[in-house]
PDB file of N, CA and C in Angstrom:
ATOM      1  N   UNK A   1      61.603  19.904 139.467  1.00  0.00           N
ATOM      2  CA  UNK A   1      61.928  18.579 139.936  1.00  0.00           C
ATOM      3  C   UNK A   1      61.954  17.627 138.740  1.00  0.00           C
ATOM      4  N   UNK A   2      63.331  16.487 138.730  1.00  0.00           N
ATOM      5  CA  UNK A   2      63.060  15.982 137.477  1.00  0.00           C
ATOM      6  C   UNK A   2      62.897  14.675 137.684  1.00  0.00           C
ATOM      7  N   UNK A   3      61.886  13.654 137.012  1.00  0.00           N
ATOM      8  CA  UNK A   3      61.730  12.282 137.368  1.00  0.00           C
ATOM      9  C   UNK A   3      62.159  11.873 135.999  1.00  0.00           C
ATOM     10  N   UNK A   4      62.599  10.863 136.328  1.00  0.00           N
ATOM     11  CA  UNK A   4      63.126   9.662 135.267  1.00  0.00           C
ATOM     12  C   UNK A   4      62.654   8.432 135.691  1.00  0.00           C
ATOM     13  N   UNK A   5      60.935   8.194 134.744  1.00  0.00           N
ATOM     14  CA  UNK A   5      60.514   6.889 134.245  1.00  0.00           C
ATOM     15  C   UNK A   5      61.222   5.579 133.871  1.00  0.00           C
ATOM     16  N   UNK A   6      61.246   4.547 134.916  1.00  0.00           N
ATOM     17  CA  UNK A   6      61.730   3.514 134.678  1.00  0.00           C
ATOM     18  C   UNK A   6      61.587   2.869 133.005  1.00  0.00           C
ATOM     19  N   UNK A   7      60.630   3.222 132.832  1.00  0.00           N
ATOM     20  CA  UNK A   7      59.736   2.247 131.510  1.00  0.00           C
ATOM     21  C   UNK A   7      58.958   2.892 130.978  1.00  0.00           C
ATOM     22  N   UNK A   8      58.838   2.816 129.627  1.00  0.00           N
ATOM     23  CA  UNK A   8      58.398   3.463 128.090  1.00  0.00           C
ATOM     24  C   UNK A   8      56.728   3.976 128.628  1.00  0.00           C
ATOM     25  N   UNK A   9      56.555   2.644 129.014  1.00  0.00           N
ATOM     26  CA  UNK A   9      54.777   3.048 129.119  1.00  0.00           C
ATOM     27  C   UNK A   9      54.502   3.969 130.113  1.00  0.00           C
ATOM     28  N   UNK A  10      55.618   4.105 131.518  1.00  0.00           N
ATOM     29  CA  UNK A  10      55.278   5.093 132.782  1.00  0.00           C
ATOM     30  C   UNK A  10      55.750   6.161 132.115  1.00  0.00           C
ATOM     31  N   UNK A  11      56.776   6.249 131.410  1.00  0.00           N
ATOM     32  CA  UNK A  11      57.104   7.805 130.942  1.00  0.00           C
ATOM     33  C   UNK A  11      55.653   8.573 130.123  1.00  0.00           C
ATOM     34  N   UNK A  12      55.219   7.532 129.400  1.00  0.00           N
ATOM     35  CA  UNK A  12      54.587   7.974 128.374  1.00  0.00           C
ATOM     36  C   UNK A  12      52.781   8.662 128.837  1.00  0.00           C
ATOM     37  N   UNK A  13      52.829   7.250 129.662  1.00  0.00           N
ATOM     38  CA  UNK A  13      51.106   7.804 130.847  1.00  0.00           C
ATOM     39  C   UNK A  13      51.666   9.484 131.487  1.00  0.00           C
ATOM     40  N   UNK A  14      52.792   9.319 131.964  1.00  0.00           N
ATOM     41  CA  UNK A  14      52.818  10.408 132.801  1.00  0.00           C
ATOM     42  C   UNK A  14      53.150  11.817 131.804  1.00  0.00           C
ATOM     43  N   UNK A  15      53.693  11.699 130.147  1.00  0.00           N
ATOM     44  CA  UNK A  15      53.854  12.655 129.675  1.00  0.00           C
ATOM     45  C   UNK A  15      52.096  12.813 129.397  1.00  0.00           C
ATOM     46  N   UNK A  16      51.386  12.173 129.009  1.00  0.00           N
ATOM     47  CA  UNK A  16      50.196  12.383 128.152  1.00  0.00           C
ATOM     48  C   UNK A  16      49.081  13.321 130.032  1.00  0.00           C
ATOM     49  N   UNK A  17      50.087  12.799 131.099  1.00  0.00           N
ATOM     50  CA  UNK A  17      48.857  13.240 132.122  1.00  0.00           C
ATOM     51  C   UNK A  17      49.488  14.983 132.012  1.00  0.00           C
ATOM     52  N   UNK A  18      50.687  15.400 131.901  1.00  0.00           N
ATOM     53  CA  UNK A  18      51.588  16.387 132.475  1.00  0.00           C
ATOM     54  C   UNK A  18      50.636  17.397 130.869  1.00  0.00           C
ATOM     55  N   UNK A  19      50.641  16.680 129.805  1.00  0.00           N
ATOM     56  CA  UNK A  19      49.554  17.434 128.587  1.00  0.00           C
ATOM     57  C   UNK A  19      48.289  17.971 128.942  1.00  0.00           C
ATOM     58  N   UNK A  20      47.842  16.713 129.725  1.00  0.00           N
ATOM     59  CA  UNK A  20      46.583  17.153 129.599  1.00  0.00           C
ATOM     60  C   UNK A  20      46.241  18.097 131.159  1.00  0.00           C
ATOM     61  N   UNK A  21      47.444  18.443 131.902  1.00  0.00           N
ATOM     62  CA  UNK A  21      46.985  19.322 133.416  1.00  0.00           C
ATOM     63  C   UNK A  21      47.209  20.614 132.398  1.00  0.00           C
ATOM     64  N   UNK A  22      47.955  21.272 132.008  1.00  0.00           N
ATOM     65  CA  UNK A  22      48.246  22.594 131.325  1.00  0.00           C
ATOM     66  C   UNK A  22      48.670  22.487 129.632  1.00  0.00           C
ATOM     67  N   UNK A  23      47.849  22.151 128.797  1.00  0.00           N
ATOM     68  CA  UNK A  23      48.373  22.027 127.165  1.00  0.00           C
ATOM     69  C   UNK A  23      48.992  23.150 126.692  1.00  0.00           C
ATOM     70  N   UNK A  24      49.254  24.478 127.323  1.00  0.00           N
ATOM     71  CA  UNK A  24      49.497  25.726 126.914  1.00  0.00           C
ATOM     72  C   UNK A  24      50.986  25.824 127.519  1.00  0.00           C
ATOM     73  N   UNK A  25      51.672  25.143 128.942  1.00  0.00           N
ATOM     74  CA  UNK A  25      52.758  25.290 129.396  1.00  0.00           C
ATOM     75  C   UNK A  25      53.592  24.296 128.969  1.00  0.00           C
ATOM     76  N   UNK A  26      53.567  23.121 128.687  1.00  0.00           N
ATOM     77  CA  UNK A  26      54.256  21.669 127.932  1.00  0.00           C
ATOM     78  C   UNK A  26      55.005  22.060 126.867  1.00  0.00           C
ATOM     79  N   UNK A  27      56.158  21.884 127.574  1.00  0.00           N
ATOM     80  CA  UNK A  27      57.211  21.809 126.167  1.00  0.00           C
ATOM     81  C   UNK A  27      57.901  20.133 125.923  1.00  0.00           C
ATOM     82  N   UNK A  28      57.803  19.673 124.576  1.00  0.00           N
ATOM     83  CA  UNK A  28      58.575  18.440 124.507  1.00  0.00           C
ATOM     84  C   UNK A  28      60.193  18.594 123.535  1.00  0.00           C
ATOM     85  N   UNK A  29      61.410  17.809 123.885  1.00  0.00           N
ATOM     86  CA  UNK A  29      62.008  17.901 123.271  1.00  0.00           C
ATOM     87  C   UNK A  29      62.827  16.284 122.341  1.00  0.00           C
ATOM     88  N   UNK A  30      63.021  16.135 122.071  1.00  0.00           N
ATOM     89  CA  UNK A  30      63.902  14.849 121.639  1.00  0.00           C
ATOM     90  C   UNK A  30      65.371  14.800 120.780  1.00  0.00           C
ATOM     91  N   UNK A  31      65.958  14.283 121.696  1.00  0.00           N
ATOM     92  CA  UNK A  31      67.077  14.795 121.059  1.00  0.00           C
ATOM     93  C   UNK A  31      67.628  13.242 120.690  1.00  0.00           C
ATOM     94  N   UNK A  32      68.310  13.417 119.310  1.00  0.00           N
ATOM     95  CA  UNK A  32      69.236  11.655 118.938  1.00  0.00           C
ATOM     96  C   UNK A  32      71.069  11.815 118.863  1.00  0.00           C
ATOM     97  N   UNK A  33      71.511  10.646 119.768  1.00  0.00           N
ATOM     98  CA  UNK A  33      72.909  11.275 119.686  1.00  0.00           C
ATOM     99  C   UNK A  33      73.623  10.031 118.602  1.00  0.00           C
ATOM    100  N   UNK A  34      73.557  10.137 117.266  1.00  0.00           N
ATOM    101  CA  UNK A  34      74.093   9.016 116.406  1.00  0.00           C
ATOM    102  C   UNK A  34      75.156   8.840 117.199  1.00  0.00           C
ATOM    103  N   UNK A  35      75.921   9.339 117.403  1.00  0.00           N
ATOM    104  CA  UNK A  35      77.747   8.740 117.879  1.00  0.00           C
ATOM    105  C   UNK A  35      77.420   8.010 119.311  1.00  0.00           C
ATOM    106  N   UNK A  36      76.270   8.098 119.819  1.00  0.00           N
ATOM    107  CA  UNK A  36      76.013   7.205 121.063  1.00  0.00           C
ATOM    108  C   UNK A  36      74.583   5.880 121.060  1.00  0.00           C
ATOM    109  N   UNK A  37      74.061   6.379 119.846  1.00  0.00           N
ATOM    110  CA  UNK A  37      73.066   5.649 119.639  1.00  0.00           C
ATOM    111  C   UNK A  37      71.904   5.527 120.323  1.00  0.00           C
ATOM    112  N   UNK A  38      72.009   6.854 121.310  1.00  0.00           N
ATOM    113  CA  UNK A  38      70.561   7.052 122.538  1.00  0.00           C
ATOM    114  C   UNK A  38      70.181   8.261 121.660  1.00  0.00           C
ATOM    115  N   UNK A  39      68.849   7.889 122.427  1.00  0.00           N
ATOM    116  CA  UNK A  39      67.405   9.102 121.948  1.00  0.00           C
ATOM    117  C   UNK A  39      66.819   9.339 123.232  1.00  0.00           C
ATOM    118  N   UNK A  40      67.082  10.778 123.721  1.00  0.00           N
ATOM    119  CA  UNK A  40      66.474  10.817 124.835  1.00  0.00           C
ATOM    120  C   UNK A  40      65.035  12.106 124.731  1.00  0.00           C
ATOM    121  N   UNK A  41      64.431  11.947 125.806  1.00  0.00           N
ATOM    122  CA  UNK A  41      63.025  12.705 125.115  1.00  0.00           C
ATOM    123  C   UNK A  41      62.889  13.551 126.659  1.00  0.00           C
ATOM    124  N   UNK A  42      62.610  14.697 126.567  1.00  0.00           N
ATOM    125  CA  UNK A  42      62.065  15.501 127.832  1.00  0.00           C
ATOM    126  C   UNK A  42      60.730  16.179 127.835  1.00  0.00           C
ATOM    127  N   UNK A  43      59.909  16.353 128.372  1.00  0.00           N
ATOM    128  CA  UNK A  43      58.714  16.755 128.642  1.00  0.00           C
ATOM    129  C   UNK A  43      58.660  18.079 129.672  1.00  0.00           C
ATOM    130  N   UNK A  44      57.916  19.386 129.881  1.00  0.00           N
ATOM    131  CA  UNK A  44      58.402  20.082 130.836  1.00  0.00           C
ATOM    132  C   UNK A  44      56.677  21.066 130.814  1.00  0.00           C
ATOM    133  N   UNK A  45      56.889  21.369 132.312  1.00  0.00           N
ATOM    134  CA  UNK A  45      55.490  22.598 132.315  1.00  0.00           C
ATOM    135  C   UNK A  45      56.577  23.299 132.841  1.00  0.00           C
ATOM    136  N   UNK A  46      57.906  23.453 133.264  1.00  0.00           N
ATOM    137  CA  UNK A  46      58.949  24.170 134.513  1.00  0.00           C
ATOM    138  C   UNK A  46      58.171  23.682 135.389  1.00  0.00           C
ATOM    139  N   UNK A  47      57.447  23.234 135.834  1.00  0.00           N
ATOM    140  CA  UNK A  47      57.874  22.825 137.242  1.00  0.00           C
ATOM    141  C   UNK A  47      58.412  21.101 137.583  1.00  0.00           C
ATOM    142  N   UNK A  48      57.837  20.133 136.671  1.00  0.00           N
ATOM    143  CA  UNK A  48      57.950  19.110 136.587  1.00  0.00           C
ATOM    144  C   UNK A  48      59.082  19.054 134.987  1.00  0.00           C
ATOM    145  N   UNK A  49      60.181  18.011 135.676  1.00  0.00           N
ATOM    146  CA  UNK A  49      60.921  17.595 134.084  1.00  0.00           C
ATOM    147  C   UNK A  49      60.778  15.747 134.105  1.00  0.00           C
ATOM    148  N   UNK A  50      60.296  15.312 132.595  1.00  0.00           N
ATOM    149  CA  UNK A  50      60.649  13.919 132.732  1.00  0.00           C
ATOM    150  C   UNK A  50      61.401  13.911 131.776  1.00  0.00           C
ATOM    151  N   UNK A  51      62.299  12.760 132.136  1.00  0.00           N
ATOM    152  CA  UNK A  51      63.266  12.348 130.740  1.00  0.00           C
ATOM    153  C   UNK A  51      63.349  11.097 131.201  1.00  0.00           C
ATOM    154  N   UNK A  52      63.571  10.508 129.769  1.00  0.00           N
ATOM    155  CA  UNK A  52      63.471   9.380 129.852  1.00  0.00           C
ATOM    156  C   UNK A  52      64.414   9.147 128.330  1.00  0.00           C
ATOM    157  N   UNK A  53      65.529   8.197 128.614  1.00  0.00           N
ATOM    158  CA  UNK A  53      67.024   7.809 127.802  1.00  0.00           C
ATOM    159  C   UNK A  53      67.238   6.690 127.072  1.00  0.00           C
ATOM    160  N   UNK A  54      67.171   6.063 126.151  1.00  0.00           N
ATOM    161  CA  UNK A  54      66.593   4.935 125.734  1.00  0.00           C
ATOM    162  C   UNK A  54      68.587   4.765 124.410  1.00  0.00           C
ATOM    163  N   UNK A  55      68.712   3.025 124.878  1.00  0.00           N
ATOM    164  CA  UNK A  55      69.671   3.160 123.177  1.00  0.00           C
ATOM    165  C   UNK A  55      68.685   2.015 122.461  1.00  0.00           C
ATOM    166  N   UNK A  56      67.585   1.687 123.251  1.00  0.00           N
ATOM    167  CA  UNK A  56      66.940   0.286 122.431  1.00  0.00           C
ATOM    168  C   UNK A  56      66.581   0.521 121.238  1.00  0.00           C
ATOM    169  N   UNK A  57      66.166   0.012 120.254  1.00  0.00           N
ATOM    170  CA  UNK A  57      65.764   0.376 118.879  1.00  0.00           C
ATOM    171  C   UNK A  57      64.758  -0.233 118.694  1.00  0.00           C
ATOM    172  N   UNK A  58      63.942  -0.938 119.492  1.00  0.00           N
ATOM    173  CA  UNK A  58      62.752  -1.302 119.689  1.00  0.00           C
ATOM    174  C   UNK A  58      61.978  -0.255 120.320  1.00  0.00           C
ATOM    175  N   UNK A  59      62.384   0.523 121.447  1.00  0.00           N
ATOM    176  CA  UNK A  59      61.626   1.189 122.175  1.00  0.00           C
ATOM    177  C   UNK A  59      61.919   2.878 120.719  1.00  0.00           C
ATOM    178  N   UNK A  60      62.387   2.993 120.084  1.00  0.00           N
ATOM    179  CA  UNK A  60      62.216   4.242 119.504  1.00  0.00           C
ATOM    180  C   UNK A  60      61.110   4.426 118.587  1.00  0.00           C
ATOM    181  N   UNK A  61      60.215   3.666 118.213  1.00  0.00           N
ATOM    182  CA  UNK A  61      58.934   3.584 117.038  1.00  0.00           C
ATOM    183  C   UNK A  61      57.972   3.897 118.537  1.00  0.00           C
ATOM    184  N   UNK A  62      58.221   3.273 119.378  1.00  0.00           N
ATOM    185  CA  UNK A  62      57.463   3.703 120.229  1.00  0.00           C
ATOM    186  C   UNK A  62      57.687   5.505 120.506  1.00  0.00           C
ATOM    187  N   UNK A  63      59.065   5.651 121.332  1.00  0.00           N
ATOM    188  CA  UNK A  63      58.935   6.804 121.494  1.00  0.00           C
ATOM    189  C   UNK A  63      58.275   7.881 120.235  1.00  0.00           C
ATOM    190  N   UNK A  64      58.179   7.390 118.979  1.00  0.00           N
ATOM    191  CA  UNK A  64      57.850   7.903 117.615  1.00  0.00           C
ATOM    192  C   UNK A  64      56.190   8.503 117.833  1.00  0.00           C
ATOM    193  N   UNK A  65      55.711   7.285 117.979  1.00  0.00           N
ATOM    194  CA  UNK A  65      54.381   7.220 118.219  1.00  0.00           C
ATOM    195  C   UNK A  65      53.923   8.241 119.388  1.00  0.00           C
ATOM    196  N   UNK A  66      55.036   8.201 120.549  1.00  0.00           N
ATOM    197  CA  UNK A  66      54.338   9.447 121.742  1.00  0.00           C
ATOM    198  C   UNK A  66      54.626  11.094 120.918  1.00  0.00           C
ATOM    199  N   UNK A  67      55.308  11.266 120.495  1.00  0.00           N
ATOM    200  CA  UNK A  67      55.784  12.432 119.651  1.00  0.00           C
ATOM    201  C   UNK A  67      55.310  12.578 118.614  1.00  0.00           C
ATOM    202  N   UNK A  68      54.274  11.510 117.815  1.00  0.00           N
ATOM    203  CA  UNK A  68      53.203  11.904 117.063  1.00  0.00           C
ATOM    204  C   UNK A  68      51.571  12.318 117.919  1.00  0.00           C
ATOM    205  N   UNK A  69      52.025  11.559 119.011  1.00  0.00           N
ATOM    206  CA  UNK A  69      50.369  11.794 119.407  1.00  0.00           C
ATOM    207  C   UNK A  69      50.571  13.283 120.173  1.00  0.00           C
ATOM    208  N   UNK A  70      51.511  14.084 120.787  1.00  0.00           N
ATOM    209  CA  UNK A  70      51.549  14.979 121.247  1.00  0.00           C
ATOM    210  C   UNK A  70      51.781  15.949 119.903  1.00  0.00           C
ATOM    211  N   UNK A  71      52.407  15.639 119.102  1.00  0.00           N
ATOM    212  CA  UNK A  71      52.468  17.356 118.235  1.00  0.00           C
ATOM    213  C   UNK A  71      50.696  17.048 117.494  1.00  0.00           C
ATOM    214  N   UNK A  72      50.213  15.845 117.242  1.00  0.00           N
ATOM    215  CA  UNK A  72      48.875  15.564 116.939  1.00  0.00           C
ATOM    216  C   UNK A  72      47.897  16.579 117.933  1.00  0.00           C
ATOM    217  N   UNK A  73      48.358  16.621 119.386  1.00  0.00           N
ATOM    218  CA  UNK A  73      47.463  17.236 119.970  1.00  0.00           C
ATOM    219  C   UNK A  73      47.849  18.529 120.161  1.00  0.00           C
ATOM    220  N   UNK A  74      48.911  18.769 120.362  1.00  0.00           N
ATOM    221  CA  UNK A  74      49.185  20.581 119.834  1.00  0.00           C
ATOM    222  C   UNK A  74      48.574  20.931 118.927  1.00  0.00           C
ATOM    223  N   UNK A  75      48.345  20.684 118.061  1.00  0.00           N
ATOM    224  CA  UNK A  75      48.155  21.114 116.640  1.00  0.00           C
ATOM    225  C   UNK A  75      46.187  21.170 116.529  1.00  0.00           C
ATOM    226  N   UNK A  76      45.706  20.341 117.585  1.00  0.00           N
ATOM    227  CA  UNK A  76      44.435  20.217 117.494  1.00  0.00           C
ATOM    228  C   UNK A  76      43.925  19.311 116.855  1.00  0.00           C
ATOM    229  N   UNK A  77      44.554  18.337 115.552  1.00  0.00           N
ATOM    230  CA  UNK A  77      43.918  17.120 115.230  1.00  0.00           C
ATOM    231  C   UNK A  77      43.368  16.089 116.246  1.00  0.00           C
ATOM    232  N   UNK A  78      42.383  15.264 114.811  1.00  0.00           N
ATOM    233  CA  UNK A  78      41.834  14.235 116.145  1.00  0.00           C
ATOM    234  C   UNK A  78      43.094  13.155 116.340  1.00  0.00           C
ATOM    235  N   UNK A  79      43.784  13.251 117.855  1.00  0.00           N
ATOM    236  CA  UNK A  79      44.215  12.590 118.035  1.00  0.00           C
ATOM    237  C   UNK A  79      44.009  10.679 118.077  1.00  0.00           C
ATOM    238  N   UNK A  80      43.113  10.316 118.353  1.00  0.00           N
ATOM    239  CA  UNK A  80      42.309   9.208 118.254  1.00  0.00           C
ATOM    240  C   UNK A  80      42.396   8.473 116.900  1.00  0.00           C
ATOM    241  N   UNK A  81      41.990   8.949 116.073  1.00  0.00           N
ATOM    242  CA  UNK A  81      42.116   8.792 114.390  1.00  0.00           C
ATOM    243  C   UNK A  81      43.287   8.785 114.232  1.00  0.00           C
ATOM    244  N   UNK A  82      44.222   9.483 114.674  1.00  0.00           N
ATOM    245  CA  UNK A  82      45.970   9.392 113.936  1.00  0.00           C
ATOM    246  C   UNK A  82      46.372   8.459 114.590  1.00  0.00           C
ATOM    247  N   UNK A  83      46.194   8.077 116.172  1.00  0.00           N
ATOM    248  CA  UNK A  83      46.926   7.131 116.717  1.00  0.00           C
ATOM    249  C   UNK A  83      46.618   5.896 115.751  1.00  0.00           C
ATOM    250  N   UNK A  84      45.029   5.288 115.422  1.00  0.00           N
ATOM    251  CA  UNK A  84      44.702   4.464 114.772  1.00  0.00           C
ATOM    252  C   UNK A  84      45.494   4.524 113.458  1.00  0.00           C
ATOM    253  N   UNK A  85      45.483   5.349 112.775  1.00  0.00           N
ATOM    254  CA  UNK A  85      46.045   5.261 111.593  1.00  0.00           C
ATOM    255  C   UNK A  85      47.068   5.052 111.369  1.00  0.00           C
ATOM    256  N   UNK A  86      48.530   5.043 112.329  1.00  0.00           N
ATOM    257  CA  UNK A  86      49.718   5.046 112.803  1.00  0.00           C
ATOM    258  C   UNK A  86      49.891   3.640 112.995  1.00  0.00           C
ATOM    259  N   UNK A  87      48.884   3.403 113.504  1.00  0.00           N
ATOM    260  CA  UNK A  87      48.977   1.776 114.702  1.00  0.00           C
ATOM    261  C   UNK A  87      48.707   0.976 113.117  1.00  0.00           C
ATOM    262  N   UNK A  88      47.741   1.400 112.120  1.00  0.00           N
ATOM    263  CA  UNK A  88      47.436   0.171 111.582  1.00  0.00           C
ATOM    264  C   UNK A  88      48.609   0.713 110.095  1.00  0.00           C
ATOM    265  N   UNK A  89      49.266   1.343 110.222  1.00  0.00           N
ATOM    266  CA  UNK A  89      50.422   1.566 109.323  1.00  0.00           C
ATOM    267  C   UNK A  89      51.784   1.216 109.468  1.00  0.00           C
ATOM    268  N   UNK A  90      51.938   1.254 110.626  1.00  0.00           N
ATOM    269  CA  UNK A  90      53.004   0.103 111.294  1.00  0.00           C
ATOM    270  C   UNK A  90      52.210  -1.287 110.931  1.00  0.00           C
ATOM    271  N   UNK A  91      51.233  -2.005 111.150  1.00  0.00           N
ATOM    272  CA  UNK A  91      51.283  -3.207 111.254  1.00  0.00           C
ATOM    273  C   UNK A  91      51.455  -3.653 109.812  1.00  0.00           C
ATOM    274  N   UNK A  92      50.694  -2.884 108.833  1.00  0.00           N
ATOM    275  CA  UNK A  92      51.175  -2.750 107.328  1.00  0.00           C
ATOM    276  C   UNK A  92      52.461  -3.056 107.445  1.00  0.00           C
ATOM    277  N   UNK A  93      53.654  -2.225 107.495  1.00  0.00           N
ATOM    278  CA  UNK A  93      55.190  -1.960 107.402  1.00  0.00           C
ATOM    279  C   UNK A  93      55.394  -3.374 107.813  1.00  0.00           C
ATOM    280  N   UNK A  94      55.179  -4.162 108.678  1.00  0.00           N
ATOM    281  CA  UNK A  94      55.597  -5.056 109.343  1.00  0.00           C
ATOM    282  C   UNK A  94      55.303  -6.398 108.826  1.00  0.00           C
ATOM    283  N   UNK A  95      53.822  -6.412 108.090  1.00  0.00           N
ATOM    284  CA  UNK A  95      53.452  -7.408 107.428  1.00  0.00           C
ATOM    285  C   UNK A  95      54.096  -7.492 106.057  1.00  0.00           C
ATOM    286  N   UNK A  96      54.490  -6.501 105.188  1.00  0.00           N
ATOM    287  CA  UNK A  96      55.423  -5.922 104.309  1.00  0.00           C
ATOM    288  C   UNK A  96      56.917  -6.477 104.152  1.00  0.00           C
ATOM    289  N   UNK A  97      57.386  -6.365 105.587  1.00  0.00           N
ATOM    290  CA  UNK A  97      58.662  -6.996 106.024  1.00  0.00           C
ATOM    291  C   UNK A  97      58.841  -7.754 106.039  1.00  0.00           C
ATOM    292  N   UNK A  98      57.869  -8.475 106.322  1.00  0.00           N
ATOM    293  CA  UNK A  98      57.378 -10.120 106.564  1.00  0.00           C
ATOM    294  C   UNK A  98      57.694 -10.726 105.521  1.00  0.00           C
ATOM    295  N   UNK A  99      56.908 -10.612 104.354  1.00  0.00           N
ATOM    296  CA  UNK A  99      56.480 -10.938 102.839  1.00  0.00           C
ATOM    297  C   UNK A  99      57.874 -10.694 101.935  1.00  0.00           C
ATOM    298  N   UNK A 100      58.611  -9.553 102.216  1.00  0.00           N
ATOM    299  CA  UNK A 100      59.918  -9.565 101.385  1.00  0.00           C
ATOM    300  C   UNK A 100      61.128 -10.596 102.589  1.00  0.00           C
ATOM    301  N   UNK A 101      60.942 -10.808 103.403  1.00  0.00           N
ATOM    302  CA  UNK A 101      61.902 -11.902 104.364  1.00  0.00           C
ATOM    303  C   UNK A 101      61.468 -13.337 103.365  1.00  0.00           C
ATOM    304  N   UNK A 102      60.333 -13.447 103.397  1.00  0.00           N
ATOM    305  CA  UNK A 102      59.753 -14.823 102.986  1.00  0.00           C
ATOM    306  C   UNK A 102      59.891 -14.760 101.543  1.00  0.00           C
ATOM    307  N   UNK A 103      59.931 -13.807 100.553  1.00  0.00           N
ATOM    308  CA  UNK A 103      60.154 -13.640  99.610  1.00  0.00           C
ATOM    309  C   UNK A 103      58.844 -14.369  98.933  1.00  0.00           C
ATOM    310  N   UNK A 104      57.477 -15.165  99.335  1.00  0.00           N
ATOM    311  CA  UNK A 104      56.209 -15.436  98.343  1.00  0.00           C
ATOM    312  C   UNK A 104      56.796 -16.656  97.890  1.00  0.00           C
ATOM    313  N   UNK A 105      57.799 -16.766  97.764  1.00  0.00           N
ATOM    314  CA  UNK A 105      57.876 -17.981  97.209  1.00  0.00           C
ATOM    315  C   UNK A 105      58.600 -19.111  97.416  1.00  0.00           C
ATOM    316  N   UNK A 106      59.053 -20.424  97.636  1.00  0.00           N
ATOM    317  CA  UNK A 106      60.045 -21.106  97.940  1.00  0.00           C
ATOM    318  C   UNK A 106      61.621 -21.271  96.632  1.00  0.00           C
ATOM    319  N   UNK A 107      62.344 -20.946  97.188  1.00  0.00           N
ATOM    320  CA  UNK A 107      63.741 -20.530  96.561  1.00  0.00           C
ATOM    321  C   UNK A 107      64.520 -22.239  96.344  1.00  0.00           C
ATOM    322  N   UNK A 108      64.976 -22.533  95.451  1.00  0.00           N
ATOM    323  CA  UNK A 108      65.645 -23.589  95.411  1.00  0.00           C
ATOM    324  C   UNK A 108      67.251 -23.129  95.312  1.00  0.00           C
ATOM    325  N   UNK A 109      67.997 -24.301  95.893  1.00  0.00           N
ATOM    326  CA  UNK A 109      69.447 -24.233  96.544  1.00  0.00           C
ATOM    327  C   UNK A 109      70.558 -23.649  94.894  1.00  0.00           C
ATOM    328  N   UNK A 110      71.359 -23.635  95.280  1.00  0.00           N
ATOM    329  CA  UNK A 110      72.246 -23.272  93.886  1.00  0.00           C
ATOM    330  C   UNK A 110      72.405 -24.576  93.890  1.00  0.00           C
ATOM    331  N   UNK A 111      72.914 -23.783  92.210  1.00  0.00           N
ATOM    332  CA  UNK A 111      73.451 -25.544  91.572  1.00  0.00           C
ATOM    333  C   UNK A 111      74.742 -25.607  91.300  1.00  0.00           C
ATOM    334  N   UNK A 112      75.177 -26.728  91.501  1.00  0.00           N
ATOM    335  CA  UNK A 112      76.866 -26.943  91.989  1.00  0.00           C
ATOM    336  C   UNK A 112      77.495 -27.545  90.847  1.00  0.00           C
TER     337      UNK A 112
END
């Protein structure tokens, strides 16, 4: 049976619940279609499929982040610690972005 999650966060609760009923049957996939500009992501034990289809480019750092915390937990790391470390490495990147937009300093006009 396949459900399709309205929204990032229901897909994402319900992939992390569908992990944690059987971690041994869960397959995830993600696929990106450049010539369409969607990223769609599927989750599966066979009996349950979610997908969930996204072209936002806001919602894909997110989907990033669910596809780190699941191969994080395949793999057996502490998931907890990577999410943190992720979360405060994005906010880095972002404050980063910030600082070269603003450039540190005030710019004066050309001269004519």
């Amino acid at each position: 049976m396949a459900q399709r999650p309205s929204s990032i966060d229901e897909f994402a609760t319900k992939v992390k619940e569908l992990y944690a009923s059987d971690p041994a049957k869960v397959r995830f996939v993600l696929k990106y279609k450049h010539h369409e500009g969607t990223m769609t992501l599927r989750a599966t034990n066979d009996e349950l499929w979610l997908i969930y289809k996204t072209d936002q480019a806001a919602e894909f750092r997110r989907l990033e982040a669910l596809q780190l915390w699941l191969m994080a937990a395949m793999c057996g790391s502490d998931v907890e610690a990577l999410t943190a470390e992720s979360e405060a490495q994005a906010a880095a990147e972002a404050e980063a972005a910030a600082q070269r937009r603003d450039g540190g300093k005030k710019r004066k006009g050309k001269k004519r």
